[in-house]
C-alpha atoms as a PDB file:
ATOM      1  CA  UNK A   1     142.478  42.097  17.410  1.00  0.00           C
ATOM      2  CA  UNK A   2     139.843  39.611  16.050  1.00  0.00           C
ATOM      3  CA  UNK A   3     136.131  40.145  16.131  1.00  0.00           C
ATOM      4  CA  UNK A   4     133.725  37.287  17.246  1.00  0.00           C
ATOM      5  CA  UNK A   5     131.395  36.313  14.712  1.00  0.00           C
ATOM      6  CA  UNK A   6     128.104  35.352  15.609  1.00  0.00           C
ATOM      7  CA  UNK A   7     126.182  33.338  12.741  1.00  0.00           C
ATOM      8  CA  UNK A   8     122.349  35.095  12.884  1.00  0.00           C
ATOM      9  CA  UNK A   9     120.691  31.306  11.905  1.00  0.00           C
ATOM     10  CA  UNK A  10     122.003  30.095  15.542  1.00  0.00           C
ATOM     11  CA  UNK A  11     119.922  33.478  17.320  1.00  0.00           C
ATOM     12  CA  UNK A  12     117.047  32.380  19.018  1.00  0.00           C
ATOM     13  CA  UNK A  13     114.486  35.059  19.368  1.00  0.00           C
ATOM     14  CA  UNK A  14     112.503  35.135  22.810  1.00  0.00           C
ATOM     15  CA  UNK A  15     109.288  36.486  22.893  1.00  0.00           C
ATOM     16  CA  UNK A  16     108.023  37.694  26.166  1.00  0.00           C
ATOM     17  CA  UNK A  17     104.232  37.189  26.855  1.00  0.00           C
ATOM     18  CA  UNK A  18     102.414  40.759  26.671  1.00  0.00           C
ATOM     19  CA  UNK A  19     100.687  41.675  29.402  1.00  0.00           C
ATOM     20  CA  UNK A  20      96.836  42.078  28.364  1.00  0.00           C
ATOM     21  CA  UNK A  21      94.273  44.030  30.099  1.00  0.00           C
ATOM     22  CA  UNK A  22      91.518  40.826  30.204  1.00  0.00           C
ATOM     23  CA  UNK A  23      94.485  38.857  31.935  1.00  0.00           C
ATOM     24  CA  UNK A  24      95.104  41.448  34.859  1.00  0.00           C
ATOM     25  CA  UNK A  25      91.100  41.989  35.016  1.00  0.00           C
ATOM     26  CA  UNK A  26      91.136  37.685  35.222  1.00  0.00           C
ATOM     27  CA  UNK A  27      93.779  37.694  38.002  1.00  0.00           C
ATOM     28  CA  UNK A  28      92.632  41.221  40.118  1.00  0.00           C
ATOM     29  CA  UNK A  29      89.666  39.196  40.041  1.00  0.00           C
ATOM     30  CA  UNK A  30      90.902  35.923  40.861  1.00  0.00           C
ATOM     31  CA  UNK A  31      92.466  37.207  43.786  1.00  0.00           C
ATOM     32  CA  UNK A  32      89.828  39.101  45.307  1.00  0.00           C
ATOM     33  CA  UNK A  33      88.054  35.919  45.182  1.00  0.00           C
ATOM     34  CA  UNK A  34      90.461  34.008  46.961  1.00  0.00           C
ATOM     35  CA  UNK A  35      90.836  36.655  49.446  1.00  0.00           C
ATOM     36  CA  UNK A  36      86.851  36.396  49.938  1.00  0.00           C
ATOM     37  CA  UNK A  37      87.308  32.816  50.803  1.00  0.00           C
ATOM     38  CA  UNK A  38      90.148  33.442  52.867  1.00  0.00           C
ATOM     39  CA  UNK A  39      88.735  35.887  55.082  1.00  0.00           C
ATOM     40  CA  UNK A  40      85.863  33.335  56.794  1.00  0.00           C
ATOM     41  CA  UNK A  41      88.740  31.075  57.266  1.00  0.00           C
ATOM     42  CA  UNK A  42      90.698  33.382  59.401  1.00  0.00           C
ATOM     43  CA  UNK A  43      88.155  33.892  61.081  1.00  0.00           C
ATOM     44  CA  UNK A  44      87.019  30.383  62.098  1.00  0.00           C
ATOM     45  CA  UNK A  45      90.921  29.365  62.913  1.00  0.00           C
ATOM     46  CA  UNK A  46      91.012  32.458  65.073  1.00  0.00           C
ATOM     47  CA  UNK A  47      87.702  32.496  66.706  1.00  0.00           C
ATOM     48  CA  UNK A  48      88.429  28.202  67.419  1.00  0.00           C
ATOM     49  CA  UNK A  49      91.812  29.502  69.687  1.00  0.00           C
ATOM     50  CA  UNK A  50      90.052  32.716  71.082  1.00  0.00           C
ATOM     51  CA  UNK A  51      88.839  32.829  74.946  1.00  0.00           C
ATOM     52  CA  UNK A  52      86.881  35.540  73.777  1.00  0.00           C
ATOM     53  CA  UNK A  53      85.339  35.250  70.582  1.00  0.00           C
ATOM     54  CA  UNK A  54      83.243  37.722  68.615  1.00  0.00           C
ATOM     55  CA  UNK A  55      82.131  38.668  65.166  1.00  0.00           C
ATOM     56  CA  UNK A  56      85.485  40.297  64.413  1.00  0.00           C
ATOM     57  CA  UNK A  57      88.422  38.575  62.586  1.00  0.00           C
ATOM     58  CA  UNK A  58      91.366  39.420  65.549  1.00  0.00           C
ATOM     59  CA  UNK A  59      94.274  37.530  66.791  1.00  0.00           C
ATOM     60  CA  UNK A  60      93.898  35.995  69.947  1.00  0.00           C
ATOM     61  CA  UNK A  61      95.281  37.870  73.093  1.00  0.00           C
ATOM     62  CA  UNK A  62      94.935  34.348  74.868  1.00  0.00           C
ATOM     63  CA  UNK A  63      94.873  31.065  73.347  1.00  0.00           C
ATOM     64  CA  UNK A  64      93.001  28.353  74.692  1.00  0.00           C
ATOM     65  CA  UNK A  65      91.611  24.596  73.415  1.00  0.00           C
ATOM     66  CA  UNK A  66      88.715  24.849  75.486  1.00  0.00           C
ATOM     67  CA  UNK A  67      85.874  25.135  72.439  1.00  0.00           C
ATOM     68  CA  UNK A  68      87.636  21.811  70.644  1.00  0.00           C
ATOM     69  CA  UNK A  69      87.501  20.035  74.145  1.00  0.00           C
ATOM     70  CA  UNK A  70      83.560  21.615  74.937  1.00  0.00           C
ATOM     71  CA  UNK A  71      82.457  20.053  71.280  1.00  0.00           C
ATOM     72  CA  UNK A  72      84.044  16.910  71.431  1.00  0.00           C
ATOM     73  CA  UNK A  73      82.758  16.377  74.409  1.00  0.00           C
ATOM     74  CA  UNK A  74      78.961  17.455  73.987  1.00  0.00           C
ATOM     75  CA  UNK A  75      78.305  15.070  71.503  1.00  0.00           C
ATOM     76  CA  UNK A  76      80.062  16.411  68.041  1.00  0.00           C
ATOM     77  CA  UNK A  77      81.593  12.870  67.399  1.00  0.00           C
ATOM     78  CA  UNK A  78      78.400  11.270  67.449  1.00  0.00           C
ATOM     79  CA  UNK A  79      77.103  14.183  64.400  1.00  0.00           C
ATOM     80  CA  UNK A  80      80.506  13.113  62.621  1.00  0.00           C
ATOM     81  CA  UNK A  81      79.648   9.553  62.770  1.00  0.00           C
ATOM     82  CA  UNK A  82      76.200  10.975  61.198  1.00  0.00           C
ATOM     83  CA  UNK A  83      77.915  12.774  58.514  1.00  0.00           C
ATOM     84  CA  UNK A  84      79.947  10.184  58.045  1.00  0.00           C
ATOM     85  CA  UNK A  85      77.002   7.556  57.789  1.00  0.00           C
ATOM     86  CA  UNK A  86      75.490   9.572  55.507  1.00  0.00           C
ATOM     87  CA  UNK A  87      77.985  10.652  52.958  1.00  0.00           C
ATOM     88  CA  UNK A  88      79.602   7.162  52.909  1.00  0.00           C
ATOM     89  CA  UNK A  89      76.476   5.506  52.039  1.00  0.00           C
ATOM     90  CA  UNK A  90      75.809   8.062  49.293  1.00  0.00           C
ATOM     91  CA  UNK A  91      79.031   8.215  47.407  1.00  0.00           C
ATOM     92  CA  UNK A  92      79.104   4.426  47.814  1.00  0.00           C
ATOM     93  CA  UNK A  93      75.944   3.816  45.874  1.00  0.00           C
ATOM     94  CA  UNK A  94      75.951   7.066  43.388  1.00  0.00           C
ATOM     95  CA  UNK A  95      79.391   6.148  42.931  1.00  0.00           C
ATOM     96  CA  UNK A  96      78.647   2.096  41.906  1.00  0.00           C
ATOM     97  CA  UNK A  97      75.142   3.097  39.898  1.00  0.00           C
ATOM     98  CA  UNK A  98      76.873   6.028  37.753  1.00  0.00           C
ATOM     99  CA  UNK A  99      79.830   3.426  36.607  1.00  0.00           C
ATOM    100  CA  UNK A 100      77.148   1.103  35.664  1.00  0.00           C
ATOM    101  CA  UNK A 101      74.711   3.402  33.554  1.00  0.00           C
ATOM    102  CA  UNK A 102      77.314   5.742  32.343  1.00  0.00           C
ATOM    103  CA  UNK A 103      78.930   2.486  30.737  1.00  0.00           C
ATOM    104  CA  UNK A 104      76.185   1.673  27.886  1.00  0.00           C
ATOM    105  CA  UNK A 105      75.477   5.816  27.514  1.00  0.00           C
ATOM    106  CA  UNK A 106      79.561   5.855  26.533  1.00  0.00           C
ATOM    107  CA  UNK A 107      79.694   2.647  24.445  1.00  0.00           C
ATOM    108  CA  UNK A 108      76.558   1.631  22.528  1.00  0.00           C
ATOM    109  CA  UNK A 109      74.363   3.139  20.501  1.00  0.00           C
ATOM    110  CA  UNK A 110      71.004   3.245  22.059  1.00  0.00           C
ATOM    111  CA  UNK A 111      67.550   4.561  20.771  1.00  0.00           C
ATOM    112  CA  UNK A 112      67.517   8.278  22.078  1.00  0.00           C
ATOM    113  CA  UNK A 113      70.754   8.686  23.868  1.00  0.00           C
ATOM    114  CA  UNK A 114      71.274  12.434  23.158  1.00  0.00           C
ATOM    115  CA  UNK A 115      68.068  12.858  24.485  1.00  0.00           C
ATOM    116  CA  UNK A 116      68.570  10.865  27.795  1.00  0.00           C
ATOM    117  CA  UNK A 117      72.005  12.602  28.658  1.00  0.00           C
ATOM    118  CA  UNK A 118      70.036  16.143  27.712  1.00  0.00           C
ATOM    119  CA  UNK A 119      67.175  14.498  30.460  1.00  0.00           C
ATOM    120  CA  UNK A 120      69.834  13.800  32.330  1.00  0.00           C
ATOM    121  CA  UNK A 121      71.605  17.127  32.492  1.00  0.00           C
ATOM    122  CA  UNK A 122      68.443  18.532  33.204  1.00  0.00           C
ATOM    123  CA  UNK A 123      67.836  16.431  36.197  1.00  0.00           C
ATOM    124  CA  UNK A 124      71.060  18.025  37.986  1.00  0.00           C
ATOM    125  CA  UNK A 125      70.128  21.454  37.577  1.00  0.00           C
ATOM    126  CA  UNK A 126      66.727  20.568  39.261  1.00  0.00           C
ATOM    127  CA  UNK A 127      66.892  22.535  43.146  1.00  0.00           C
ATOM    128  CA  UNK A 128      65.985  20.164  45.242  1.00  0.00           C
ATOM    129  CA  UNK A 129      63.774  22.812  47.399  1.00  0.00           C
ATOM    130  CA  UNK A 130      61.002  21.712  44.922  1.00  0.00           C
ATOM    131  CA  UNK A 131      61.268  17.945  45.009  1.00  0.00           C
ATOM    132  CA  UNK A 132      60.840  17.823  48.841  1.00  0.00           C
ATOM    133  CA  UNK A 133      56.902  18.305  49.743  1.00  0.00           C
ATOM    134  CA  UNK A 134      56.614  14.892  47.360  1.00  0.00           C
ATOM    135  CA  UNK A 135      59.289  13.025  48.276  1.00  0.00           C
ATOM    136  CA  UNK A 136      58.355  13.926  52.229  1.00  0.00           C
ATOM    137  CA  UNK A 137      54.872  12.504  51.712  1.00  0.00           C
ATOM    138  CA  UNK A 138      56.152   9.514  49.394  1.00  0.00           C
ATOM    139  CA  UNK A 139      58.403   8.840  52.943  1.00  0.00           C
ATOM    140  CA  UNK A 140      55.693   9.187  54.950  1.00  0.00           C
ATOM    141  CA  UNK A 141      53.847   6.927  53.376  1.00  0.00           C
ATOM    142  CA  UNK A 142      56.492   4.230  53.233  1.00  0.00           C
ATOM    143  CA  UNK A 143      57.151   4.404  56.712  1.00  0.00           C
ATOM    144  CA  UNK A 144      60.828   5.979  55.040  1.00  0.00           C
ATOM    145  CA  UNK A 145      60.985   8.616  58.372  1.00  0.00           C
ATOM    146  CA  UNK A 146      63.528   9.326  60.635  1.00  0.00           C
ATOM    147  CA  UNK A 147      65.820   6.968  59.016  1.00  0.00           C
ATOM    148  CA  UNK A 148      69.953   7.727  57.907  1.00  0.00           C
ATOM    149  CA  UNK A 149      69.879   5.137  54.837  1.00  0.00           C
ATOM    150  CA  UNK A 150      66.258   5.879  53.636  1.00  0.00           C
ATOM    151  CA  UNK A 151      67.964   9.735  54.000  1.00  0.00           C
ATOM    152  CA  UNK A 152      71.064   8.341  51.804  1.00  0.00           C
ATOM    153  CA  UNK A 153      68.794   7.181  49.241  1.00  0.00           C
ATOM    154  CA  UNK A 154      67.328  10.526  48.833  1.00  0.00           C
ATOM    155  CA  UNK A 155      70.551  12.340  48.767  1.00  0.00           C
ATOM    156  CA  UNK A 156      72.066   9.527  46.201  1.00  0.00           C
ATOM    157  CA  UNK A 157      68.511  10.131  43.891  1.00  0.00           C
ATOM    158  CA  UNK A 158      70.335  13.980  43.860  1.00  0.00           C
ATOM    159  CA  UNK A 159      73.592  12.856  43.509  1.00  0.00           C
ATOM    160  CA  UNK A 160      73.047  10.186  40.493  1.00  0.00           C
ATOM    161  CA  UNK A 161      72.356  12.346  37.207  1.00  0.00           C
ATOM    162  CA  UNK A 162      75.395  14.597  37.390  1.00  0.00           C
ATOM    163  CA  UNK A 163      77.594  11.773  38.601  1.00  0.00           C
ATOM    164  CA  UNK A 164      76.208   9.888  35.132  1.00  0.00           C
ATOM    165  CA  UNK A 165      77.178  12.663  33.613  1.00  0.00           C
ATOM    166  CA  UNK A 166      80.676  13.082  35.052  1.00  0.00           C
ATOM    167  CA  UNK A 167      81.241   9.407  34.737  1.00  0.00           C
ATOM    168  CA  UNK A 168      79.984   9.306  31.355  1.00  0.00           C
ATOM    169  CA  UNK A 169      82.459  12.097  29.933  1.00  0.00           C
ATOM    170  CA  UNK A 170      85.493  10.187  31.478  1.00  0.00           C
ATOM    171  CA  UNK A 171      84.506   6.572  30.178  1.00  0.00           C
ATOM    172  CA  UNK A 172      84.632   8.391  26.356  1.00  0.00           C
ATOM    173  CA  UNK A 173      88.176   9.011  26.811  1.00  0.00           C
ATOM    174  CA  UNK A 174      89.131   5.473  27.565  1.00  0.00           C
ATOM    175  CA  UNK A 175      90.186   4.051  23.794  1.00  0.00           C
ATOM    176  CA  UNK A 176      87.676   1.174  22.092  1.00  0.00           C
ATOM    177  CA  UNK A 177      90.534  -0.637  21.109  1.00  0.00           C
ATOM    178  CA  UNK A 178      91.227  -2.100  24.774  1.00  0.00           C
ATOM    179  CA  UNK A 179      88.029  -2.860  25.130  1.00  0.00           C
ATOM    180  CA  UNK A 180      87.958  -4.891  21.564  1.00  0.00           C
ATOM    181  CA  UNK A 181      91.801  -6.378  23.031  1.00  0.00           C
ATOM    182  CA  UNK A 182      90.180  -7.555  25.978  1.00  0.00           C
ATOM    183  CA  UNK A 183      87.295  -8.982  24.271  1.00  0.00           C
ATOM    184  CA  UNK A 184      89.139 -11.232  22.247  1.00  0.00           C
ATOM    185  CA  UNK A 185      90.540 -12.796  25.145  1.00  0.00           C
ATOM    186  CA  UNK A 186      87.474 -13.923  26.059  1.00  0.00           C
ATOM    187  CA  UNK A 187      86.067 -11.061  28.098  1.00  0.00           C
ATOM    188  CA  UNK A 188      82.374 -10.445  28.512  1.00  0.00           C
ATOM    189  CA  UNK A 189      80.358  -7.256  29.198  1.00  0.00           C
ATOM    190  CA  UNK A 190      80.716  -6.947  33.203  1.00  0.00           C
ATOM    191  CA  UNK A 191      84.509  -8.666  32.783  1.00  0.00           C
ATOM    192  CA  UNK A 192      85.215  -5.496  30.557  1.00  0.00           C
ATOM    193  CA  UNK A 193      83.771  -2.884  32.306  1.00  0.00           C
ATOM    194  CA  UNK A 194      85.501  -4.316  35.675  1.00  0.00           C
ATOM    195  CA  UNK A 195      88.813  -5.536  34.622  1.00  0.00           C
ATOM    196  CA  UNK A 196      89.203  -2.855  31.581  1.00  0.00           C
ATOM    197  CA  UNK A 197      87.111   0.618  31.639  1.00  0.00           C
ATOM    198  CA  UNK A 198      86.901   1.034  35.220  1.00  0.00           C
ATOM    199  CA  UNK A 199      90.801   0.942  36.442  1.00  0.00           C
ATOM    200  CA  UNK A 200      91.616   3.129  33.573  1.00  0.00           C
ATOM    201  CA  UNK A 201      88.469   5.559  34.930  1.00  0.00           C
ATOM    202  CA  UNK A 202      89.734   5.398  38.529  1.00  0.00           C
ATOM    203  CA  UNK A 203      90.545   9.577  38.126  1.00  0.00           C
ATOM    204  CA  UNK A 204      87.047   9.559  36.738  1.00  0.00           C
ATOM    205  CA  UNK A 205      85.810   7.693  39.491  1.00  0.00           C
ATOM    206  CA  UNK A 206      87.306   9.790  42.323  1.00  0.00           C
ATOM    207  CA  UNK A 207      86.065  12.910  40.993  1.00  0.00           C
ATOM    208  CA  UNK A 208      82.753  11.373  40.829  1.00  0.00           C
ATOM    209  CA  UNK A 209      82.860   9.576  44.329  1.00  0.00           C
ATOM    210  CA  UNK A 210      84.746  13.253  45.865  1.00  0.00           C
ATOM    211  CA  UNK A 211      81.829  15.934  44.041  1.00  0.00           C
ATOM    212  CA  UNK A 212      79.561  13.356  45.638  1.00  0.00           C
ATOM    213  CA  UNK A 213      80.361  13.067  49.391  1.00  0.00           C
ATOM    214  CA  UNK A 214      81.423  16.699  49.439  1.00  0.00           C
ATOM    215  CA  UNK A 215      77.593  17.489  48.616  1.00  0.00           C
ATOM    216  CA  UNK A 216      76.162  14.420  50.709  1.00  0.00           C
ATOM    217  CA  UNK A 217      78.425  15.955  53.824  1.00  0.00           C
ATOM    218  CA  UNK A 218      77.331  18.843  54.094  1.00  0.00           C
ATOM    219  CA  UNK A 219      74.037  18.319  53.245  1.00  0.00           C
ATOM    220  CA  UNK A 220      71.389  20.585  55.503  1.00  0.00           C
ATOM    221  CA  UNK A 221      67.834  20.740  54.160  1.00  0.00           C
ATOM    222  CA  UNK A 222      67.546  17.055  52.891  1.00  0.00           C
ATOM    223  CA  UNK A 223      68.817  15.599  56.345  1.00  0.00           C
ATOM    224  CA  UNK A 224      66.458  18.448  58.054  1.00  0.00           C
ATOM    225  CA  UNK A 225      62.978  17.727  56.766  1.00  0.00           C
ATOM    226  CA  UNK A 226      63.597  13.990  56.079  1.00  0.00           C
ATOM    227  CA  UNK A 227      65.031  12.737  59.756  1.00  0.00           C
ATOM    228  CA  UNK A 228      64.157  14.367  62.642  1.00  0.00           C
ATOM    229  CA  UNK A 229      65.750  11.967  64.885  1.00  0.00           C
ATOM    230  CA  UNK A 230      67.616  13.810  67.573  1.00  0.00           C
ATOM    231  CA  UNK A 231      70.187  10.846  67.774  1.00  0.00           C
ATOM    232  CA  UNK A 232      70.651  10.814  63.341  1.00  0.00           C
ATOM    233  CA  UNK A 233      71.640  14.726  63.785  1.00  0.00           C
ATOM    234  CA  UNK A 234      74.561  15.068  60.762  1.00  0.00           C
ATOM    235  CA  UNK A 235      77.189  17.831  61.176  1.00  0.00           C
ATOM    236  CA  UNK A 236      75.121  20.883  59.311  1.00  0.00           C
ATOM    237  CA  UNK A 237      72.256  20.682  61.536  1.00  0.00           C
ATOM    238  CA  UNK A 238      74.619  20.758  64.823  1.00  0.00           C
ATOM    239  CA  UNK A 239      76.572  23.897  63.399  1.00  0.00           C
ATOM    240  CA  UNK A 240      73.108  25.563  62.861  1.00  0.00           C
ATOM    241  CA  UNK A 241      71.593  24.367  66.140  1.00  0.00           C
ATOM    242  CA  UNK A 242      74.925  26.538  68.063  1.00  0.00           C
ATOM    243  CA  UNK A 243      72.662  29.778  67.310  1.00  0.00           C
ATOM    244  CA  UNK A 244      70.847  30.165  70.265  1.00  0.00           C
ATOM    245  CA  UNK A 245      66.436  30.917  70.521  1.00  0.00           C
ATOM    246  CA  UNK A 246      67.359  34.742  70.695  1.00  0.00           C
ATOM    247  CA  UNK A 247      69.988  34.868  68.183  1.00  0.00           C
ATOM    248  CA  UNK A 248      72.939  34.104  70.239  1.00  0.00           C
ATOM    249  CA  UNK A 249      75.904  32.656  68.703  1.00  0.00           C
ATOM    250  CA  UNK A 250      78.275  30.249  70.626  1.00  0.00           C
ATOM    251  CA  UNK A 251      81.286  31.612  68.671  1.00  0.00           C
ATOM    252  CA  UNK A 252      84.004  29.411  69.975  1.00  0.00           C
ATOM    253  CA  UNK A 253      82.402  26.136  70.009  1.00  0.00           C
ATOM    254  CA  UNK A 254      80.693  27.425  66.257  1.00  0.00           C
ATOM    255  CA  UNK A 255      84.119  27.779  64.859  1.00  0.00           C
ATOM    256  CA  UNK A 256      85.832  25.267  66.548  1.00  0.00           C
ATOM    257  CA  UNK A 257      83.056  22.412  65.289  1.00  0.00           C
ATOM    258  CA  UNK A 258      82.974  24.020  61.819  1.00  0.00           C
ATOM    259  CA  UNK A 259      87.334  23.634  61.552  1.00  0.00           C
ATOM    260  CA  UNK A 260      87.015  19.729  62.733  1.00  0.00           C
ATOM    261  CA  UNK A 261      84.193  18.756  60.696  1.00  0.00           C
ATOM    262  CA  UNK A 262      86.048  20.474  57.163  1.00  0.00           C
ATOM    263  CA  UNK A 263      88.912  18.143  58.208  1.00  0.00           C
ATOM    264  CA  UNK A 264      87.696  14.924  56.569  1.00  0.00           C
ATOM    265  CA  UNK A 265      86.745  16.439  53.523  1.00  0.00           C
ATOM    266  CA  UNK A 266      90.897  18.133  53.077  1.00  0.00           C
ATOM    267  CA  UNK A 267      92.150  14.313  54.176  1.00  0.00           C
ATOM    268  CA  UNK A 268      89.837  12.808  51.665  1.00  0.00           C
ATOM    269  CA  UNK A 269      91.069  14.868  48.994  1.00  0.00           C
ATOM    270  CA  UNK A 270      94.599  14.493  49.455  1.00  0.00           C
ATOM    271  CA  UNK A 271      94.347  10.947  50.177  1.00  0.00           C
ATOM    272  CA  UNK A 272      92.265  10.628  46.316  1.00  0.00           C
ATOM    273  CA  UNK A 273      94.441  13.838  44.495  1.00  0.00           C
ATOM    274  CA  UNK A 274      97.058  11.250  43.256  1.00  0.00           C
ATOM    275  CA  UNK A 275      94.271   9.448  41.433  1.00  0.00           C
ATOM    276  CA  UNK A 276      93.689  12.219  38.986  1.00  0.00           C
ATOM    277  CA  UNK A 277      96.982  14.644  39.683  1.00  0.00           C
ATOM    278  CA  UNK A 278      98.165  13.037  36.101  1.00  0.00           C
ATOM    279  CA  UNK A 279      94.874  12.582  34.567  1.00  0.00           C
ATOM    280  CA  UNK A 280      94.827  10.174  31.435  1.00  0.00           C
ATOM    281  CA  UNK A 281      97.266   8.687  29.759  1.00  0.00           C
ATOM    282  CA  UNK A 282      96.473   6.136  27.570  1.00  0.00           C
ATOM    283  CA  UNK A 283      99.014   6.845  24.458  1.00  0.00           C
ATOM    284  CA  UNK A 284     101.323   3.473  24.754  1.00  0.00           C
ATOM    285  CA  UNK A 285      98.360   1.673  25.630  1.00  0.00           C
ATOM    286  CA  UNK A 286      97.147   1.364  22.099  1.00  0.00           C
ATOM    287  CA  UNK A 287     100.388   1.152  20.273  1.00  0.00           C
ATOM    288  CA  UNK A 288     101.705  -1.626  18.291  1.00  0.00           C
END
């Protein structure tokens, strides 16, 4: 009878990840988290189905699509059109403005940079509670009232320094040496930034353009004190307007608004996700 031999060099040892107690503290935590988030969207699916709707999270004795068919119907495409408006015109501009000054902060060496992105950094951290008694009266006085893209400016003035900053951080990762490559084939400044920096930002740039109509759609106070046109009412106003004068809450029409107008925002990411699923990869791009 012969005895198998097993040479001890060919042994691979497998080490099994310990289990800490800061990792199951992490993920306990995690997932009571996720289960805090959860719980407001059971209720909103359940209470949109419900013919009888109420604070409690329950499942529905008797489904119905009667509180989709009441908003759509009483005027909630004309506050999506308003969100919409609003948001598109925002992410648009912050979006197009960031690229361009984030371009020279990444790339040149200009007299008190640190101190302009630390400015800069500053400037998104500012609440915006405080900036609106001036900026009302500065509308005022331009005759900027009751207007969606005088609003849009507003919300892109927000919007702008921590879209810099965003945009900035991604345009550092892009290598110099395709930038110098494209110079030498006779490439200007703007050709550069357009032809060069920019495509190999695009996950950069949908971050930016997604962090920026997620705030600008479901903006409240800006669009509150700075248009009160009845006809320029955006989403967030017409969820808060289904409380009634005595504290009465349309709870079926409340949850059924609140599930169609988080639809764009799921679409939008999924439609942008592939943009940045990879994030960058520029290693054969500067070989050779």
């Amino acid at each position: 009878m012969s005895a198998t031999t097993v040479d001890q060099s060919e042994l691979i040892e497998v080490q099994h990840r310990r289990i800490s107690r800061a990792g199951v503290v992490a993920n306990v935590t995690l997932i009571v988290l996720g289960l805090a988030f959860l719980v407001p969207m059971l209720w909103m699916f359940f209470a949109s189905v419900d013919t009888n709707p109420d604070w409690a999270i329950k499942v529905p004795h008797h489904l119905t699509l009667g509180h989709f068919r009441d908003v759509i119907t009483g005027g909630a495409l004309n506050s999506f059109a308003n969100s919409l408006y609003l948001a598109g015109v925002t992410t648009v501009i912050t979006t197009t403005v960031a690229s361009l000054a984030a371009y020279p902060l990444s790339r040149h060496h200009l007299p008190l940079r640190r101190t302009f992105l630390f400015l800069i950094l500053f400037a998104a951290g500012l609440p915006v509670t405080m900036l609106l008694v001036p900026v009302y009266q500065l509308y005022v006085n331009l005759g900027w009232i009751n207007s969606l893209f005088t609003t849009s400016l507003f919300l892109t003035a927000t919007s702008l320094p921590f879209a810099i900053w965003l945009m900035k951080n991604f345009m550092d990762a892009v290598p110099v040496e395709l930038e110098h490559a494209a110079q030498l084939e006779g490439c200007g400044t703007l050709q550069t930034l357009v032809r060069v920096v920019l495509p190999l930002s695009l996950p950069g740039i949908s971050v930016t353009a997604i962090y920026t109509f997620i705030n600008a759609w479901g903006a409240f106070l800006i669009p509150l004190v700075l248009d009160s046109n009845p006809g320029d009412e955006p989403g967030p106003i017409a969820i808060y307007n289904f409380m009634g004068s005595h504290g009465f809450f349309d709870f079926g029409q409340l949850a059924a608004f609140s599930l169609l107008f988080s639809i764009p925002v799921v679409v939008l990411y999924l439609i942008m996700s592939r943009y940045f699923s990879g994030g960058f990869t520029f290693g054969g791009a500067i070989q050779g």
